[in-house]
C-alpha atoms as a PDB file:
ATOM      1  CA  UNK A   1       0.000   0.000   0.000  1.00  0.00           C
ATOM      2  CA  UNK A   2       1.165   3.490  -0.797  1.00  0.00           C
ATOM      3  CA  UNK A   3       0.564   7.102   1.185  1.00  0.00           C
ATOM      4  CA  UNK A   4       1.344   9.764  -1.881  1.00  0.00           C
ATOM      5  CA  UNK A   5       1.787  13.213  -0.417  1.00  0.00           C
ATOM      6  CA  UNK A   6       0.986  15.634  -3.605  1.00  0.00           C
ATOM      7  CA  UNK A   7       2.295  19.149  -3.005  1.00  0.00           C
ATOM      8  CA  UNK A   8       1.077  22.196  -5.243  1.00  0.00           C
ATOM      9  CA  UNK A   9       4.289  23.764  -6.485  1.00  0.00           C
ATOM     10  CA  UNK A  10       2.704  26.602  -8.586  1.00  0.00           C
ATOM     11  CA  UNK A  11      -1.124  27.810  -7.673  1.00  0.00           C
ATOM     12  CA  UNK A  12      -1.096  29.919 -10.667  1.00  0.00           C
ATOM     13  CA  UNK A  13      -1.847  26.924 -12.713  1.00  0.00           C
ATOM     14  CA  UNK A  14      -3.988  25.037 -10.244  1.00  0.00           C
ATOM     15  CA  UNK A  15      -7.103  26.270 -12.374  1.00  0.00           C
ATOM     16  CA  UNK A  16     -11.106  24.806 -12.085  1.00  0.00           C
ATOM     17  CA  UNK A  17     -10.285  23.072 -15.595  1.00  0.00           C
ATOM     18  CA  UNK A  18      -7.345  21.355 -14.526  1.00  0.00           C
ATOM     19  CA  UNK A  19      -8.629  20.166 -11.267  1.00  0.00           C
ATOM     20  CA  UNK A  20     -11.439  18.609 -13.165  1.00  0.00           C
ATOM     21  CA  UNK A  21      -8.682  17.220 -15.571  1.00  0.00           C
ATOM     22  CA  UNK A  22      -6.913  15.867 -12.766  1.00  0.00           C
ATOM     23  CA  UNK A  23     -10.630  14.251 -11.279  1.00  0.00           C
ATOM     24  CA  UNK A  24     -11.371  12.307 -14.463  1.00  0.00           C
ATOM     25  CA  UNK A  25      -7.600  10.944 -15.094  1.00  0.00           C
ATOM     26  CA  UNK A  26      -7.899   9.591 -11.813  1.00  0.00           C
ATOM     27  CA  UNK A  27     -11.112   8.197 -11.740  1.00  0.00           C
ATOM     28  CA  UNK A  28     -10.177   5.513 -13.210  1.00  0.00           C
ATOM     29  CA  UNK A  29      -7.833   4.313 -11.004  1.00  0.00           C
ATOM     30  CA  UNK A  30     -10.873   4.436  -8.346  1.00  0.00           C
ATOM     31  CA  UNK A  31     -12.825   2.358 -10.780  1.00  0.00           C
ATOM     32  CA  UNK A  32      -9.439  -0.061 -11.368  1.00  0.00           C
ATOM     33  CA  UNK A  33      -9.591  -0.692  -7.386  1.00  0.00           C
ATOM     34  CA  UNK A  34      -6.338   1.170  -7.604  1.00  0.00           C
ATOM     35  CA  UNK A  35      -6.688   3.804  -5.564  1.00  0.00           C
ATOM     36  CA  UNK A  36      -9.005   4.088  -2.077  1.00  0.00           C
ATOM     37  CA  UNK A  37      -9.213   7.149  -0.642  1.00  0.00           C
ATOM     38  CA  UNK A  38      -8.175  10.744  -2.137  1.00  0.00           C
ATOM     39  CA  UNK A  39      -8.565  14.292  -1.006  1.00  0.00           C
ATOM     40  CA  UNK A  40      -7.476  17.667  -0.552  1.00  0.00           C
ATOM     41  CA  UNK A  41      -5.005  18.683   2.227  1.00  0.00           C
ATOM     42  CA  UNK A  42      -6.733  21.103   5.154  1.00  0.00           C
ATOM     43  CA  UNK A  43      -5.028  23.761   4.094  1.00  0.00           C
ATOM     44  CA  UNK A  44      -5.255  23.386   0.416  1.00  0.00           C
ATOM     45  CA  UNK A  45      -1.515  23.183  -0.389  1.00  0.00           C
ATOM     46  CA  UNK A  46      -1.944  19.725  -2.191  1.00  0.00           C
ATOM     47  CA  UNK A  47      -3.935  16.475  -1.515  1.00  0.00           C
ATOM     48  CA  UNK A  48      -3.221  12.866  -0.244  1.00  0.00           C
ATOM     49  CA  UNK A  49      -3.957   9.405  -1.883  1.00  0.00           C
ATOM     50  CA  UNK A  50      -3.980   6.061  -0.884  1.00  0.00           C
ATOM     51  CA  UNK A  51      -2.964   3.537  -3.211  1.00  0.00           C
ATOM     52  CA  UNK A  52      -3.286   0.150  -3.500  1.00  0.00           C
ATOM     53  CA  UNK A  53      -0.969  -0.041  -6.962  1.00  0.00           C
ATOM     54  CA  UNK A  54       1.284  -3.555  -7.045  1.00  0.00           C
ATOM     55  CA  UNK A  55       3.940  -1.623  -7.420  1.00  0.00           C
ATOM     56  CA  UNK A  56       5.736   1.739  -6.734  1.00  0.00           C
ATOM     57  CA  UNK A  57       6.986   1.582 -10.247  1.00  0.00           C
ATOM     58  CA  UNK A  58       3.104   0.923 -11.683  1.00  0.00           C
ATOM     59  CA  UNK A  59       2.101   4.178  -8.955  1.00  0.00           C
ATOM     60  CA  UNK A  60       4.986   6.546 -10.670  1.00  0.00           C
ATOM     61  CA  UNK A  61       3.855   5.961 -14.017  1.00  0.00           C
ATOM     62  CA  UNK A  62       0.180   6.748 -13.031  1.00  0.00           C
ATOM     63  CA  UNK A  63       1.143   9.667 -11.305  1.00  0.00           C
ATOM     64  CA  UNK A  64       3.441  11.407 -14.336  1.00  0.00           C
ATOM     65  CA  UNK A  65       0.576  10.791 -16.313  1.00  0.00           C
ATOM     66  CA  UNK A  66      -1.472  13.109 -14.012  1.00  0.00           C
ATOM     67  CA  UNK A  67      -2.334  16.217 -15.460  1.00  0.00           C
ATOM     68  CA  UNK A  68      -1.480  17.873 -12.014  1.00  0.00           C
ATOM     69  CA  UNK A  69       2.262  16.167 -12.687  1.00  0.00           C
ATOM     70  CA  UNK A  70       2.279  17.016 -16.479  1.00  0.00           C
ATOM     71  CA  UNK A  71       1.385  20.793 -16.458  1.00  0.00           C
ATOM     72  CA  UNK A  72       4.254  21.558 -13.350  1.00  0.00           C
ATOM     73  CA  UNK A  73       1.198  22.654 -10.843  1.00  0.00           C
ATOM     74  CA  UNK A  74       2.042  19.679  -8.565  1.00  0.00           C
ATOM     75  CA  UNK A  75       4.797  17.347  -6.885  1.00  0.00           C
ATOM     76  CA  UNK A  76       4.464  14.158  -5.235  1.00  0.00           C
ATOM     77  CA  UNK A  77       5.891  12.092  -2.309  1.00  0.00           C
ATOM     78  CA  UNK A  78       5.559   8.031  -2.196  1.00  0.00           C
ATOM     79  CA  UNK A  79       5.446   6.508   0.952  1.00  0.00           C
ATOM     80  CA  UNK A  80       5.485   3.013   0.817  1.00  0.00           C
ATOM     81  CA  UNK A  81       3.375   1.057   4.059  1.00  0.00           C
ATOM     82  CA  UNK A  82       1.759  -2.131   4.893  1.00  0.00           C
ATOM     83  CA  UNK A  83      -0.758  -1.552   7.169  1.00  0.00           C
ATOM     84  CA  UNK A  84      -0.682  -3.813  10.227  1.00  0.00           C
ATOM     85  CA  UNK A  85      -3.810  -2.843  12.308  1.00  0.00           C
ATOM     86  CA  UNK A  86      -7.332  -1.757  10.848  1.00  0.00           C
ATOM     87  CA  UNK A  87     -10.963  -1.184  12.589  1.00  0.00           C
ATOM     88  CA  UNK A  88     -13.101  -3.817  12.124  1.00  0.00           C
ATOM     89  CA  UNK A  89     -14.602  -2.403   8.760  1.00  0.00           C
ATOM     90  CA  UNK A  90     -11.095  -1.960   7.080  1.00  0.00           C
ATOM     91  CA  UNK A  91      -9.975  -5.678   8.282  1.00  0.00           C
ATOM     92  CA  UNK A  92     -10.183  -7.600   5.381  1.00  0.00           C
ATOM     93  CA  UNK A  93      -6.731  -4.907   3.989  1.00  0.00           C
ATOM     94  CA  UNK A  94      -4.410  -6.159   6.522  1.00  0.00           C
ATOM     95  CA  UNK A  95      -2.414  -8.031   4.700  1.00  0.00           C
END
């Protein structure tokens, strides 16, 4: 499982059309399984994902395909974990 820590690098191309760019590219990860959970950081200076790629190499090459990545609006982080504990609705993750 992977924690990816997306930081906006240049605001003045974080635009409506963009985000919405950036919503559809990754929707289909979400549809794929590929990715759980996604959101914006509280302040807005980036956003979070979880992923549940196979493989940090599979995870880059989604990611530079992002349009957030592509137009130079956005960096990202990769934190590889394997989660060890889980509530009761989450369980069935713990590998």
């Amino acid at each position: 499982m992977f924690l990816v820590d997306m930081s906006f690098i240049n605001m003045n191309l974080v635009t409506p059309e963009l985000t919405d760019q950036h919503k559809r590219y990754l929707e289909r990860e979400y549809q794929a399984n590929k990715l759980m959970f996604g959101g914006r950081k509280v302040p807005r200076t980036g956003g979070v994902l979880i992923s549940m790629h196979e493989t940090k190499e599979e995870l880059i090459k989604v990611l530079n395909a992002d349009p957030f990545i592509q137009s130079g609006a956005v960096s990202f982080t990769i934190t590889e974990f394997t989660p060890v504990m889980a509530s009761k609705d989450y369980a069935h993750l713990i590998a």
